[in-house]
Every structure is written in C-alpha cells, then in structure tokens.
C-alpha atoms as a PDB file:
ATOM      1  CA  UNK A   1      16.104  -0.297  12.687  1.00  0.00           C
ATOM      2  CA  UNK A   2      12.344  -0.887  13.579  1.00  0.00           C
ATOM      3  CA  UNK A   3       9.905  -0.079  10.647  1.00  0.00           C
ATOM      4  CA  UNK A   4       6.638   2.446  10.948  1.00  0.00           C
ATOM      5  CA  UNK A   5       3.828   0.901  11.476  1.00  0.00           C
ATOM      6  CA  UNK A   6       2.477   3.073   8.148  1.00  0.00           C
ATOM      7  CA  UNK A   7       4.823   0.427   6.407  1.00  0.00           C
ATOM      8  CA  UNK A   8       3.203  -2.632   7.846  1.00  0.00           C
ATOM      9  CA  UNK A   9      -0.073  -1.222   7.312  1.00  0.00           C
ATOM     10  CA  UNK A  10       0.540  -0.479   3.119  1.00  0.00           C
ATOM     11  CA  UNK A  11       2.190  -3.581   3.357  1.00  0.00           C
ATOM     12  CA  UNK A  12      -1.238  -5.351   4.410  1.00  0.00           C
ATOM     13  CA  UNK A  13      -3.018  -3.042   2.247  1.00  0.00           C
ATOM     14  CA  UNK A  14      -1.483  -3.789  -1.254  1.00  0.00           C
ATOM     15  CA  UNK A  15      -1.394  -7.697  -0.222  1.00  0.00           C
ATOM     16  CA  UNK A  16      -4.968  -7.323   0.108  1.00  0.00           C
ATOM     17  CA  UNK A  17      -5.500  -5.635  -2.858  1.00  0.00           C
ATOM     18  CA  UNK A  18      -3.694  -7.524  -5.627  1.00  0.00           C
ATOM     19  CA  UNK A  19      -5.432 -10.912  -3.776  1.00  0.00           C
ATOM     20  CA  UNK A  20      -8.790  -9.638  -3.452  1.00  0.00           C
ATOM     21  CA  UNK A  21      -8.498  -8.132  -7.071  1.00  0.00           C
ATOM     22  CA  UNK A  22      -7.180 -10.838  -9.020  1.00  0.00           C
ATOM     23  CA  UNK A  23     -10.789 -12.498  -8.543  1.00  0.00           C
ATOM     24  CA  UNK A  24     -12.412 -10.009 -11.493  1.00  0.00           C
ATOM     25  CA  UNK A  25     -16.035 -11.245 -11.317  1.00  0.00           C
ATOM     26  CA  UNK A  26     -16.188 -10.290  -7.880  1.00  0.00           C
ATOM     27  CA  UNK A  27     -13.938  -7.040  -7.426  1.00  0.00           C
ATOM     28  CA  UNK A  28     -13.985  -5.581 -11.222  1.00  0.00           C
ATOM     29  CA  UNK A  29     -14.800  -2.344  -9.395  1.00  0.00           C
ATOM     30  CA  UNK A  30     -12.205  -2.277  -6.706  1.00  0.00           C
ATOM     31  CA  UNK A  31     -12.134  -3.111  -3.408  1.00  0.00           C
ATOM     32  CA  UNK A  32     -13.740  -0.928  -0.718  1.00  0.00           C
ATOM     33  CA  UNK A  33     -12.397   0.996   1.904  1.00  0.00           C
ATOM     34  CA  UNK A  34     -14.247  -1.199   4.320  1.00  0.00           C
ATOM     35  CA  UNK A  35     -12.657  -4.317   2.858  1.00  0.00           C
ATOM     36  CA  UNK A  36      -9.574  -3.312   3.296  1.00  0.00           C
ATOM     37  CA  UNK A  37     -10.073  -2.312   6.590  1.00  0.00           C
ATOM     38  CA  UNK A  38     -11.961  -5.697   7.722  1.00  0.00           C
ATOM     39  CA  UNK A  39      -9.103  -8.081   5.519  1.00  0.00           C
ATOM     40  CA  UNK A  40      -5.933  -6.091   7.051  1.00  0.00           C
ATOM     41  CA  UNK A  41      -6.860  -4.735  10.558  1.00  0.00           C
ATOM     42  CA  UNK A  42      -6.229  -1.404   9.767  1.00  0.00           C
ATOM     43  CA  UNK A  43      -8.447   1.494  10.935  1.00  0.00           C
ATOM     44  CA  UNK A  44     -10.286   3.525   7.841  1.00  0.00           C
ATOM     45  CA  UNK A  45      -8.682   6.616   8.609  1.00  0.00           C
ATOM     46  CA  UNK A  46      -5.086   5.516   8.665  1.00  0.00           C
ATOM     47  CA  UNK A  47      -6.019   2.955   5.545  1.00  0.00           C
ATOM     48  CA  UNK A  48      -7.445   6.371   3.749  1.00  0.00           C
ATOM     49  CA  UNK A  49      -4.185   8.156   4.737  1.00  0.00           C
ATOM     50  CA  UNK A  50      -2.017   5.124   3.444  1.00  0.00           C
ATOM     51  CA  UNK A  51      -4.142   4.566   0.353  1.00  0.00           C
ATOM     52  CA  UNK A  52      -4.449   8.561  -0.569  1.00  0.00           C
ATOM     53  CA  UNK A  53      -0.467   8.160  -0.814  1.00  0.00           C
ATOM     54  CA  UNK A  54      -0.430   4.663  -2.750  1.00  0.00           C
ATOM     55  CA  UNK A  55      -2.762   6.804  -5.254  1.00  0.00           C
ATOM     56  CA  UNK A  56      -0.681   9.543  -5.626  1.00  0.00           C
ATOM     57  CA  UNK A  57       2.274   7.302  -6.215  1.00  0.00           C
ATOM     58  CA  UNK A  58       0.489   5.908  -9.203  1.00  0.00           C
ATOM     59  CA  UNK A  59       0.538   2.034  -7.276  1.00  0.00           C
ATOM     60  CA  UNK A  60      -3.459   2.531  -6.667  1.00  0.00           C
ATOM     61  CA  UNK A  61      -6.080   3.409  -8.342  1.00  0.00           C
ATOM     62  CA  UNK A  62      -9.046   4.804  -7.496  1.00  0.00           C
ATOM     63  CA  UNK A  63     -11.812   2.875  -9.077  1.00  0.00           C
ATOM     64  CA  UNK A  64     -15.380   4.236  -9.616  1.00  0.00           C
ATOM     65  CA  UNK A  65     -18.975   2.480  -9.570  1.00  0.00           C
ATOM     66  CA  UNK A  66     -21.385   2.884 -12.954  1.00  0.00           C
ATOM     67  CA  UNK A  67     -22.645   5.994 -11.102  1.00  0.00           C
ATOM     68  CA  UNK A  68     -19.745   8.066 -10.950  1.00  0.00           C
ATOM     69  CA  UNK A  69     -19.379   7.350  -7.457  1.00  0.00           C
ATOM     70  CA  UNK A  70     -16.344   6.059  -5.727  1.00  0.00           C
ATOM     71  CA  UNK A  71     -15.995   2.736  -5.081  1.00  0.00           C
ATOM     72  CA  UNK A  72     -12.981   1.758  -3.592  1.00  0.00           C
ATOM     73  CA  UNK A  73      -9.353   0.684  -5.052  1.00  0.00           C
ATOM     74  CA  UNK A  74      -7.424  -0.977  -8.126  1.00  0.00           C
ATOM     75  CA  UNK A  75      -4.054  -2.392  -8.132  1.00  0.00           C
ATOM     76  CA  UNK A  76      -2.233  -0.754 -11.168  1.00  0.00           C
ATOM     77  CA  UNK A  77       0.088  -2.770 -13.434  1.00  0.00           C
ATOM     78  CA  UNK A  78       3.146  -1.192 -11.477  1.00  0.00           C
ATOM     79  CA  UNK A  79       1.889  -2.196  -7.755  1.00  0.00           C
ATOM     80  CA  UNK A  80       2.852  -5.985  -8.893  1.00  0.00           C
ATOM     81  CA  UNK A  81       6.419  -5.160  -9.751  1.00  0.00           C
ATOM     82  CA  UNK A  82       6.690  -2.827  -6.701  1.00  0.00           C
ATOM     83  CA  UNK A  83       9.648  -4.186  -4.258  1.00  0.00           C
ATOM     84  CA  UNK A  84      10.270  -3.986  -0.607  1.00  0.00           C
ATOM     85  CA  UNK A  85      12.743  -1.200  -0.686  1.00  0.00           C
ATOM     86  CA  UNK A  86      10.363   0.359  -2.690  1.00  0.00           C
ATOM     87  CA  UNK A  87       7.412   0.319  -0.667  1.00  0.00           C
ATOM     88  CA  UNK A  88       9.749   1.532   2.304  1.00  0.00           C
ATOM     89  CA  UNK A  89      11.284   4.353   0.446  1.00  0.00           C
ATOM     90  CA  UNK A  90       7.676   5.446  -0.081  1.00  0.00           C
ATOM     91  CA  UNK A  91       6.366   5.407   3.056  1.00  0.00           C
ATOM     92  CA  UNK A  92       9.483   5.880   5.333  1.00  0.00           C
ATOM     93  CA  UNK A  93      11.293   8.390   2.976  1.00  0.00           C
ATOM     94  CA  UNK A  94      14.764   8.148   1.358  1.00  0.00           C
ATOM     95  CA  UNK A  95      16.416   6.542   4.465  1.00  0.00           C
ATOM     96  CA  UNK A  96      19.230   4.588   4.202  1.00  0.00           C
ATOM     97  CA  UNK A  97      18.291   0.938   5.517  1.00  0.00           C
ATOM     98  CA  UNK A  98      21.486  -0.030   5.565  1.00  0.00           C
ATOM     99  CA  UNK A  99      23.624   2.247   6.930  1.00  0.00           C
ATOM    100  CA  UNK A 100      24.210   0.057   9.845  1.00  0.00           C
ATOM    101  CA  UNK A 101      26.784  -1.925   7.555  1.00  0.00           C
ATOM    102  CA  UNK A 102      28.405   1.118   6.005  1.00  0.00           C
ATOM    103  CA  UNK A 103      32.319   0.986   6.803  1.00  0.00           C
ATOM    104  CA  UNK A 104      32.708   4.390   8.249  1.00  0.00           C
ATOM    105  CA  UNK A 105      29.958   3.677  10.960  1.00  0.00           C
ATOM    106  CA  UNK A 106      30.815   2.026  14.066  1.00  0.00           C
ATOM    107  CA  UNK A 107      28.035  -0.330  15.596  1.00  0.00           C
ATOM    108  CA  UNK A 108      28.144   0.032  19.218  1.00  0.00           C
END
C-alpha cells in the first residue's frame, strides 16, 4: 500500500512545527505559513489545505500576532503524543493498513 502524498506532506509539516516551536524566544507566536512551506517543501496551498485539517483536528493551532492578526501555527499539547496510525487515519481515512495480513485475504 503506497501512502498519499497529503500524508508525507502533514508528516513534514508537524515535524516542522514541534522543532521550529520548541525554540519559544523565537517562534512564541507560531510559525508562518511561509516557514513551513520553505522548511518542508510543500507548496502554500496544499500546506493551507493540510494545516486547515490539522486545526480542525485540534493537533494545530492557529496562533495570532499582538494585532489580532494571524500569524501562523502552534503545536498543541496533543500533536506530541499523536502516532503514526494516527496521523494516517486522519489524513487517509479509516483504512485498514493492514489488511494485507488479514487471514481471509489471499495475497496474490
């Protein structure tokens, strides 16, 4: 089973966050959209998409400057505990990873 590249991309995405992040002097505002784009590789529309999701799953959080205005993205206390079959179920959907090794399928 190959993953979506949506899954390689919030992959790159929350490793960039919690790294850039952990350094609070510098990012106690969040990270930008064009951070994220320039650390991971990703293109800012596709990063939006993937980060819009990440939000509404409660992993980000949108963080805003002293003026109200947005400012780019905070790791939230669950992204760190977040796991691999997580992240997938979230952005592949409920699909069963494994059912390659269930008994009643026959690998051909």
């Amino acid at each position: 089973m190959n993953l979506q590249r949506n899954t390689d991309y919030a992959l790159r995405i929350i490793i960039c966050v919690l790294k850039l992040c952990s350094n609070k002097t510098v990012y106690r505002h969040g990270i930008s959209m064009y951070n994220i784009c320039v650390q991971t590789g990703v293109q800012k529309i596709t990063a939006s998409r993937i980060c819009e999701l990440l939000c509404q799953k409660k992993l980000l959080l949108p963080s805003s400057a002293k003026d109200g205005s947005p400012s780019g993205y905070l790791p939230s206390d669950s992204l760190e505990r977040l796991t691999l079959l997580e992240l997938f179920n979230i952005i592949e959907g409920n699909t069963d990873i494994f059912a390659l090794f269930h008994t009643d399928n026959k690998f051909i």
